[in-house]
Protein backbone atom coordinates (compact mmCIF):
# COMPACT_ATOMS: atom_id res chain seq x y z
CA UNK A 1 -2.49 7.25 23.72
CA UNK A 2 -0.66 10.25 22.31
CA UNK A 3 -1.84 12.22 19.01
CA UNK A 4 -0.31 11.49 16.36
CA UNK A 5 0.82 14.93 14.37
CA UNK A 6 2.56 13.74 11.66
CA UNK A 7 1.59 16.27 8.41
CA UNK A 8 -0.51 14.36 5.52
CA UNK A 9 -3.94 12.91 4.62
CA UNK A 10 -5.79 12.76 8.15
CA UNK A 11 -8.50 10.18 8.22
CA UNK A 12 -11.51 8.57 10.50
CA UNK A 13 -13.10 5.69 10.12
CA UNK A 14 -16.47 5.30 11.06
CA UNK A 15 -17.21 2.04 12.57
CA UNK A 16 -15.04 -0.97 13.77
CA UNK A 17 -15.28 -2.60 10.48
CA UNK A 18 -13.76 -5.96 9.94
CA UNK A 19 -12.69 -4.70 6.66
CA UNK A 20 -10.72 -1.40 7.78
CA UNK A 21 -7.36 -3.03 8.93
CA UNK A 22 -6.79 -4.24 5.05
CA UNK A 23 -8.45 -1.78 2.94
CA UNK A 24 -7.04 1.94 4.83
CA UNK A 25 -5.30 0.72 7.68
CA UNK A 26 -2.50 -1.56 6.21
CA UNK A 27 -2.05 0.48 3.34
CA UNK A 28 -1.75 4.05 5.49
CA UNK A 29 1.18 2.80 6.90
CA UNK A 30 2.59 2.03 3.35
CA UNK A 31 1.74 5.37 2.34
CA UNK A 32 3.66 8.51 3.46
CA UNK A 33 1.09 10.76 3.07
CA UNK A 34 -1.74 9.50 4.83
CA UNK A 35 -2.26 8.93 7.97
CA UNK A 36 -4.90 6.88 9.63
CA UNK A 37 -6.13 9.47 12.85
CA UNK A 38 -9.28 8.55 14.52
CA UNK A 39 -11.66 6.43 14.44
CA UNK A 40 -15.52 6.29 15.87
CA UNK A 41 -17.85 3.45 16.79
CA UNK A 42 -21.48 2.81 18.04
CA UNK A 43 -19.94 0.80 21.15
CA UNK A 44 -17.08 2.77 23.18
CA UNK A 45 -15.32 0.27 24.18
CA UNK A 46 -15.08 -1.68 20.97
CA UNK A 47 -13.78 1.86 19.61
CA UNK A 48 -10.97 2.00 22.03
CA UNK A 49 -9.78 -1.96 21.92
CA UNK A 50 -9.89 -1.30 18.05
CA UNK A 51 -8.14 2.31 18.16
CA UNK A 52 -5.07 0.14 20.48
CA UNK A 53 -4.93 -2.57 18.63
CA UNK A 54 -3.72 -0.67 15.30
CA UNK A 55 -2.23 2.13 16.62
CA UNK A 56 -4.91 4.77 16.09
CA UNK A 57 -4.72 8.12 18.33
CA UNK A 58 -7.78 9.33 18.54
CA UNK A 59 -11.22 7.78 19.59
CA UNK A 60 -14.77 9.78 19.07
CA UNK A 61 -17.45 8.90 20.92
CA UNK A 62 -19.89 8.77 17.86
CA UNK A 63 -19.94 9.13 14.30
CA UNK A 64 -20.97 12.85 14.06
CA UNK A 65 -18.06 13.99 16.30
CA UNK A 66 -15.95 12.26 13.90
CA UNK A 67 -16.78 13.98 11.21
CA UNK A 68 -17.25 17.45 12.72
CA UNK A 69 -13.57 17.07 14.09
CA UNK A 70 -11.50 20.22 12.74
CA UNK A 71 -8.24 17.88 12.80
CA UNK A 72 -9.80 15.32 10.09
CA UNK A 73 -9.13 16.08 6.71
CA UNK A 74 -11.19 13.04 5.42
CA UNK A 75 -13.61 9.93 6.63
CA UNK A 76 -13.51 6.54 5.83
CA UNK A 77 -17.49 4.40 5.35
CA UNK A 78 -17.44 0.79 5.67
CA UNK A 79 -20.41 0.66 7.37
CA UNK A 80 -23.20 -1.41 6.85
CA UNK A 81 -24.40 -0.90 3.06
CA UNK A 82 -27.80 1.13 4.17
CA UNK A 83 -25.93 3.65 6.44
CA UNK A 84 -23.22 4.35 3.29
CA UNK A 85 -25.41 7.09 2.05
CA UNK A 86 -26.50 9.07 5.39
CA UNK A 87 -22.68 9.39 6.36
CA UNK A 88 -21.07 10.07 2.79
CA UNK A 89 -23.28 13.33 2.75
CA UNK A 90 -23.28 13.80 6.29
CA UNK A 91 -19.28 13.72 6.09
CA UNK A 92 -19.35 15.69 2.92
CA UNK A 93 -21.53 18.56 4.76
CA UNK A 94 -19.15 18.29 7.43
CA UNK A 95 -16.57 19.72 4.78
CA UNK A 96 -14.76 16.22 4.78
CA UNK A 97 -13.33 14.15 1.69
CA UNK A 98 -15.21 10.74 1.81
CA UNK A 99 -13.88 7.15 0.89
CA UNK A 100 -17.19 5.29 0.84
CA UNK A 101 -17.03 1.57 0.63
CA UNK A 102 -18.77 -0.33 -2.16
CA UNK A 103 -21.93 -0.16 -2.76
CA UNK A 104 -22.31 3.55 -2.19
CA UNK A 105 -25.95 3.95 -1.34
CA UNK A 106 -28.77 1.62 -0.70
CA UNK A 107 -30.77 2.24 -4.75
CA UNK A 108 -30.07 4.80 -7.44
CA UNK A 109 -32.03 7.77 -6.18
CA UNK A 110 -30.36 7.93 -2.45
CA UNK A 111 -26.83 8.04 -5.20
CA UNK A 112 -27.96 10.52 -7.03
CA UNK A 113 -29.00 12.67 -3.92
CA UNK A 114 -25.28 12.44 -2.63
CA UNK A 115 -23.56 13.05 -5.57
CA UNK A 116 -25.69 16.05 -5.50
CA UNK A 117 -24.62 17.05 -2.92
CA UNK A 118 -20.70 16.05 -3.48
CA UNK A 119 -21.26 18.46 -6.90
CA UNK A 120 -21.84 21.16 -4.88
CA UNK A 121 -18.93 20.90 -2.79
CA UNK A 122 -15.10 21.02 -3.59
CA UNK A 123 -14.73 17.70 -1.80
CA UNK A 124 -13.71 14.40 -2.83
CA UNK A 125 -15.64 11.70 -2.83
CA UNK A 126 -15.14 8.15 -3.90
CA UNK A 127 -16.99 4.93 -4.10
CA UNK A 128 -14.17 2.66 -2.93
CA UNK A 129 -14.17 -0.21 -6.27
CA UNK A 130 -10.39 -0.90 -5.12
CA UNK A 131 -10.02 -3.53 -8.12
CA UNK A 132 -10.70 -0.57 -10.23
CA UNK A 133 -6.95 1.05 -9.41
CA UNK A 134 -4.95 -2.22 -10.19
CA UNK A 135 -2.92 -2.34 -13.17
CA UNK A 136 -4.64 -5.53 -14.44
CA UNK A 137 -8.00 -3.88 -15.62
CA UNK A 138 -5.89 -0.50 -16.71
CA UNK A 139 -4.28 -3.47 -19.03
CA UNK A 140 -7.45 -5.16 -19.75
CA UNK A 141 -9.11 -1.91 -21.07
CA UNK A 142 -6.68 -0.95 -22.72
CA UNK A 143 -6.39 -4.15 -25.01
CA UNK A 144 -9.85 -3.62 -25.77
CA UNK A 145 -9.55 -0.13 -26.51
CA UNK A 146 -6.79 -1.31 -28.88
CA UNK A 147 -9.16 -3.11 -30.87
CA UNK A 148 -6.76 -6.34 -30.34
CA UNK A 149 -9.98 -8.65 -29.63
CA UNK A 150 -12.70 -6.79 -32.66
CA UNK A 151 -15.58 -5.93 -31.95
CA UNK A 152 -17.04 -6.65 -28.93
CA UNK A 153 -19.78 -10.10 -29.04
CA UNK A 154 -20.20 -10.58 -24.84
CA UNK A 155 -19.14 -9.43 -21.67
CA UNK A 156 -19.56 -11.99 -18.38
CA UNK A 157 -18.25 -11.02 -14.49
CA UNK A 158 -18.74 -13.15 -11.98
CA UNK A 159 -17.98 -12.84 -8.17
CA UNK A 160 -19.39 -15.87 -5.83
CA UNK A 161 -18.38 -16.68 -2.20
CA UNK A 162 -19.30 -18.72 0.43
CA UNK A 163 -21.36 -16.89 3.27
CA UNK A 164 -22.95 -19.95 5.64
CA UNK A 165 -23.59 -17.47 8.53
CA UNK A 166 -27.35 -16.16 7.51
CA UNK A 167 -27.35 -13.67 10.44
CA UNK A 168 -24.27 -11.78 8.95
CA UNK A 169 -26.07 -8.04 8.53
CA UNK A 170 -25.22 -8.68 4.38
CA UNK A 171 -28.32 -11.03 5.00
CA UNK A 172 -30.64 -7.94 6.67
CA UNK A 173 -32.85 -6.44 4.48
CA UNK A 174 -33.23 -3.20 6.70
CA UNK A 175 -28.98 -2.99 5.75
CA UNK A 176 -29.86 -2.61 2.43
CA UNK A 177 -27.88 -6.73 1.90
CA UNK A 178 -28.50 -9.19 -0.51
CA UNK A 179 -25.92 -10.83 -3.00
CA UNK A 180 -25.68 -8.66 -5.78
CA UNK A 181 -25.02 -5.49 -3.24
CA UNK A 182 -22.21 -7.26 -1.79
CA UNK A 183 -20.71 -9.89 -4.50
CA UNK A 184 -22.57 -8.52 -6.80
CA UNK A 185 -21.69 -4.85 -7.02
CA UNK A 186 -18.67 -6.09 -8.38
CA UNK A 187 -19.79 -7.77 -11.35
CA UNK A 188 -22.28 -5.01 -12.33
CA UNK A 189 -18.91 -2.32 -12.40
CA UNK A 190 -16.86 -4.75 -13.81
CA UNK A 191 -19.48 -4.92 -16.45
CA UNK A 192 -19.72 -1.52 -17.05
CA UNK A 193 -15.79 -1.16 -16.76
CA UNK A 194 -15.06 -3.81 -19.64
CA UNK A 195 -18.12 -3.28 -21.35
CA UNK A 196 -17.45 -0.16 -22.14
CA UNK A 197 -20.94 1.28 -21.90
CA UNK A 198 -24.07 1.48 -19.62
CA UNK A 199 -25.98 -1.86 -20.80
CA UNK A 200 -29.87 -2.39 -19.75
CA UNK A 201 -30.62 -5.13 -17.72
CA UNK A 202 -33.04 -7.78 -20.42
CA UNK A 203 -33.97 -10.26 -17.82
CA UNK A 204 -32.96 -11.51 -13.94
CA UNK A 205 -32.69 -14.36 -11.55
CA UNK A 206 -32.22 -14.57 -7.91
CA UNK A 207 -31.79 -17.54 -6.15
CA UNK A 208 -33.47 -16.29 -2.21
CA UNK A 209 -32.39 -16.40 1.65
CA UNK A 210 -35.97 -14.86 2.24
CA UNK A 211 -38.86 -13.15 0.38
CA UNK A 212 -36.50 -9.89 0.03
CA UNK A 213 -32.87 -11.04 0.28
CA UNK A 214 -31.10 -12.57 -2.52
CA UNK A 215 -28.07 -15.44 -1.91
CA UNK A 216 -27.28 -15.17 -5.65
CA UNK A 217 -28.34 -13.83 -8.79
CA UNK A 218 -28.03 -13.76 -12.39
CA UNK A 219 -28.60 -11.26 -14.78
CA UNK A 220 -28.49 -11.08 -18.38
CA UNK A 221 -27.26 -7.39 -20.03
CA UNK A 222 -27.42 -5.45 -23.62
CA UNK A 223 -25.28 -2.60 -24.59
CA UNK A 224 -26.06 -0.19 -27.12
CA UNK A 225 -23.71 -1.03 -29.44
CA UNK A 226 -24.72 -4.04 -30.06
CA UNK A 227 -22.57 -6.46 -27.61
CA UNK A 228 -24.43 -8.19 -24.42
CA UNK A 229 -23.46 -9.72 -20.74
CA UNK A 230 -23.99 -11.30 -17.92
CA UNK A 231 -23.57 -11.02 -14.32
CA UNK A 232 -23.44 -13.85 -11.69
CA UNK A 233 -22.90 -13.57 -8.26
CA UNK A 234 -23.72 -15.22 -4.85
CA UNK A 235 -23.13 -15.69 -1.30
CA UNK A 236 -24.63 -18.87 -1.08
CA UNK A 237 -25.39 -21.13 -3.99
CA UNK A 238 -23.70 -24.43 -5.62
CA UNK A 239 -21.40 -21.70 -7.86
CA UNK A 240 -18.68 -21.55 -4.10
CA UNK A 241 -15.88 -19.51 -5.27
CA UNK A 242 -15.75 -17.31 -8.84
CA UNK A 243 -14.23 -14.22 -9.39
CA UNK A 244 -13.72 -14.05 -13.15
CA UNK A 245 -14.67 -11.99 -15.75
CA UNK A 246 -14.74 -12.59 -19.98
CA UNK A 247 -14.48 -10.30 -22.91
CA UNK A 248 -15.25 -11.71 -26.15
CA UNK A 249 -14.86 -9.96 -29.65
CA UNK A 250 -15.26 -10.97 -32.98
CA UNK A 251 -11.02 -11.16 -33.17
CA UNK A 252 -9.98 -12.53 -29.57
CA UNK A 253 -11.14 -12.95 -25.97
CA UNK A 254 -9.43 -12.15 -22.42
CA UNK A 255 -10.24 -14.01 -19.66
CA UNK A 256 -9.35 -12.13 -16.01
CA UNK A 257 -9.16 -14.44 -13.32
CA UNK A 258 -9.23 -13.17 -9.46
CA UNK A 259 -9.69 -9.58 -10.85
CA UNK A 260 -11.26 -8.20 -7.53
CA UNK A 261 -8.76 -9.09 -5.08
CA UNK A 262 -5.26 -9.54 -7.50
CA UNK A 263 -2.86 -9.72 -4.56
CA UNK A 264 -3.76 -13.00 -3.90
CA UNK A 265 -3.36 -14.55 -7.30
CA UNK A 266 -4.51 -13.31 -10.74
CA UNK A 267 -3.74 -14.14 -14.33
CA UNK A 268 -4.60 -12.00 -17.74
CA UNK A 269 -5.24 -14.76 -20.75
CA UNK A 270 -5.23 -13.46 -23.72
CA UNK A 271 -6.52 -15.18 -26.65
CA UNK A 272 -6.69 -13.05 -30.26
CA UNK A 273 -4.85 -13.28 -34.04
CA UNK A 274 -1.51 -12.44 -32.30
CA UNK A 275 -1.54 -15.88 -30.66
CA UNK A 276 -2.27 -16.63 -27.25
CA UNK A 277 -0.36 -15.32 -23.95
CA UNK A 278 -0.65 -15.09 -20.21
CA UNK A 279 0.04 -11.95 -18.35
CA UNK A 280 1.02 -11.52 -14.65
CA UNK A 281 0.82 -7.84 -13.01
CA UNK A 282 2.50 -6.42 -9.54
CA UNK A 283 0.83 -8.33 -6.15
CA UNK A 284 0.70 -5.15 -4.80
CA UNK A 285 -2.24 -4.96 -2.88
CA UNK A 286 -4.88 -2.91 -4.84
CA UNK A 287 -6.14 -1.22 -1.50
CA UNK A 288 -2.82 0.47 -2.00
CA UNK A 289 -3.63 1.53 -5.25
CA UNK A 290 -6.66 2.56 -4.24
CA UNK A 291 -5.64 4.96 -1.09
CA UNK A 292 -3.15 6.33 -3.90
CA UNK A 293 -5.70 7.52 -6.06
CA UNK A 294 -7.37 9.01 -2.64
CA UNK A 295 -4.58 10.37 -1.41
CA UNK A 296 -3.70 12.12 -4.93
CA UNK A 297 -7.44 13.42 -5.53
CA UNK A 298 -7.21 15.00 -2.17
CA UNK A 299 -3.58 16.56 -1.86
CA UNK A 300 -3.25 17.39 -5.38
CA UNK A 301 -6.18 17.16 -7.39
CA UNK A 302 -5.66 14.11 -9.55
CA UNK A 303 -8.69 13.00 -11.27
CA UNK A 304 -10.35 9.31 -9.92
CA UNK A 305 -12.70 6.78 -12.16
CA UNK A 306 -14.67 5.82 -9.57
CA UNK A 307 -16.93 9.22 -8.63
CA UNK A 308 -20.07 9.68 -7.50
CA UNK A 309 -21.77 9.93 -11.21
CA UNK A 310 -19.17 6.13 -11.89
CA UNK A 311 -22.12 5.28 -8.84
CA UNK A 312 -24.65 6.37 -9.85
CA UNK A 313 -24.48 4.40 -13.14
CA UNK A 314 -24.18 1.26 -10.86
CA UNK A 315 -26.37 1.30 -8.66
CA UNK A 316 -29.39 2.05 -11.45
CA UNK A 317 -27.83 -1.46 -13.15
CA UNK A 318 -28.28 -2.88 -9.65
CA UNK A 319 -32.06 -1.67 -8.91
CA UNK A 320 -33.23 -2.95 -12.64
CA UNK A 321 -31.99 -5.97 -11.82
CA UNK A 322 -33.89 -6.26 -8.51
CA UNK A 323 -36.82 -5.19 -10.53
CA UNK A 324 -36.13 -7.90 -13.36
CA UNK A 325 -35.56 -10.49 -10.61
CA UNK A 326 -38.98 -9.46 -9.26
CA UNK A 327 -37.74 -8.14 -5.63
CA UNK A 328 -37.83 -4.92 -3.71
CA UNK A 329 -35.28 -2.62 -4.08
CA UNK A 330 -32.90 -1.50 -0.99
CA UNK A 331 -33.51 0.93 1.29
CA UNK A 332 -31.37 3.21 3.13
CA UNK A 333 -31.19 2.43 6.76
């Protein structure tokens, strides 16, 4: 396997993560300026098949050579929701730009020590809410900016799927899993996205695997001024597939449907005193977006919504509603 030495965004992932070849890998080879350059895994061997199979040049034999490679301009974490934490800062004290997969950190105080951390440096970091990038919430929020739907009454985000295999590691406590840090990430930023504001969790939910781990949960939210929510997620319950989310205002209402993954098949319906209409946006895969707004941070200092202070605010939704729902909160591995 040759290096590859074409100029751009160099990037490692760290670990051979099911996820990689759709949300960097697919999308580098869209993008001119980024190249996808090494990658680093726990087994060897499963680093090296992975590295042939999409075309990757460079192999390290663990994660810390990864990051302490002078050739990498930037690493990639979709590991297991527990390590996210330990390698964003480890990367970042490295001196490398960090793409950290959703959720960032196991609970709010581990966030808050890495963006620390990220503060103090010049580098990048960012809390990979892909959805986020797509020009179907940029729409949404700004029809509600517009004042188009009134005042806002409720915000609701939903994001269910089916996950029958209970030893999957989004089932391990010690991995920092559960529903709402995998499904349920989502609907807490979405809720914060649309709602506008940081809402307090009033009361939660959880439907359980075991004593610690959560297949679903519900959670009901107030905002400050005045509006309230509610988040729903699982990956196991009788709700099988949602990915919605609702804003109602005093005027109107917009209803987003498949707002996490819109490549696949999304619609905008828009319901207010102008009438009613249904709005379609680019199936452009928002992991493209996404690695845009990466790239652009990185090479020339475009701003990004979803920072390490955007996580922060998150993940203290997410442990309040592990303490409404009466269970532990996640540790980092």
């Amino acid at each position: 396997m040759t290096e590859d030495t074409r100029p751009g965004l160099r990037i490692g992932i760290l670990g051979a993560a099911a996820i990689a070849p759709s949300s960097l890998i697919a999308p580098a080879g869209r993008n001119p300026d980024v190249v996808v350059a090494a990658i680093a895994a726990r087994d060897g061997a499963r680093a090296r098949a992975y590295a042939d199979k999409h075309g990757i040049a460079q192999v390290y034999d663990s994660y810390q050579a990864l990051i302490e490679a002078p050739d990498i301009d930037a690493v990639y974490v979709p590991l297991p929701n527990g390590l996210h934490g330990r390698w964003t800062r480890a990367a970042v004290e490295a001196g490398k730009h960090v793409l950290c997969e959703k959720p960032f950190t196991a609970d709010a105080e581990e966030a808050r020590a890495v963006a620390a951390v990220a503060k103090a440096s010049d580098r990048v970091v960012m809390e990979a809410f892909h959805y986020r990038y797509h020009p179907l919430i940029t729409a949404a929020e700004q029809i509600i900016a517009s004042g188009e739907l009134g005042t806002l009454r409720r915000v609701e985000t939903a994001l269910s799927f089916p996950l029958p295999k209970f030893s999957d590691i989004r089932y391990d406590y010690d991995l920092a899993g559960g529903a709402l840090m995998d499904a349920g990430c989502y609907a807490v930023h979405m809720a914060r996205v649309l709602g506008g504001e940081e809402p307090t969790v009033v009361s939660a939910r959880a439907k359980l695997h075991d004593p610690r781990i959560d297949r679903a949960m519900s959670a009901e939210l107030a905002f400050e001024s005045g509006h309230t929510g509610r988040i729903r997620c699982s990956m196991w319950s009788t709700d099988v597939l949602r990915i919605s989310a609702t804003v109602i205002g005093e005027r109107g209402r917009i209803t987003l449907l498949n707002p996490v993954l819109p490549q696949y098949g999304h619609l905008m319906l828009v319901r207010s005193e102008k009438g009613r209409r249904i709005e379609r946006f680019t199936r452009r895969p928002s992991y493209d977006f996404q690695l845009d707004a990466f790239a652009g941070a990185v090479l020339h200092g475009e701003p990004v919504a979803t920072t390490p202070q955007d996580a922060v605010a998150t993940m203290t939704v997410i442990d309040a509603v592990y303490q409404a729902a009466g269970l532990p909160l996640r540790v980092p591995s």
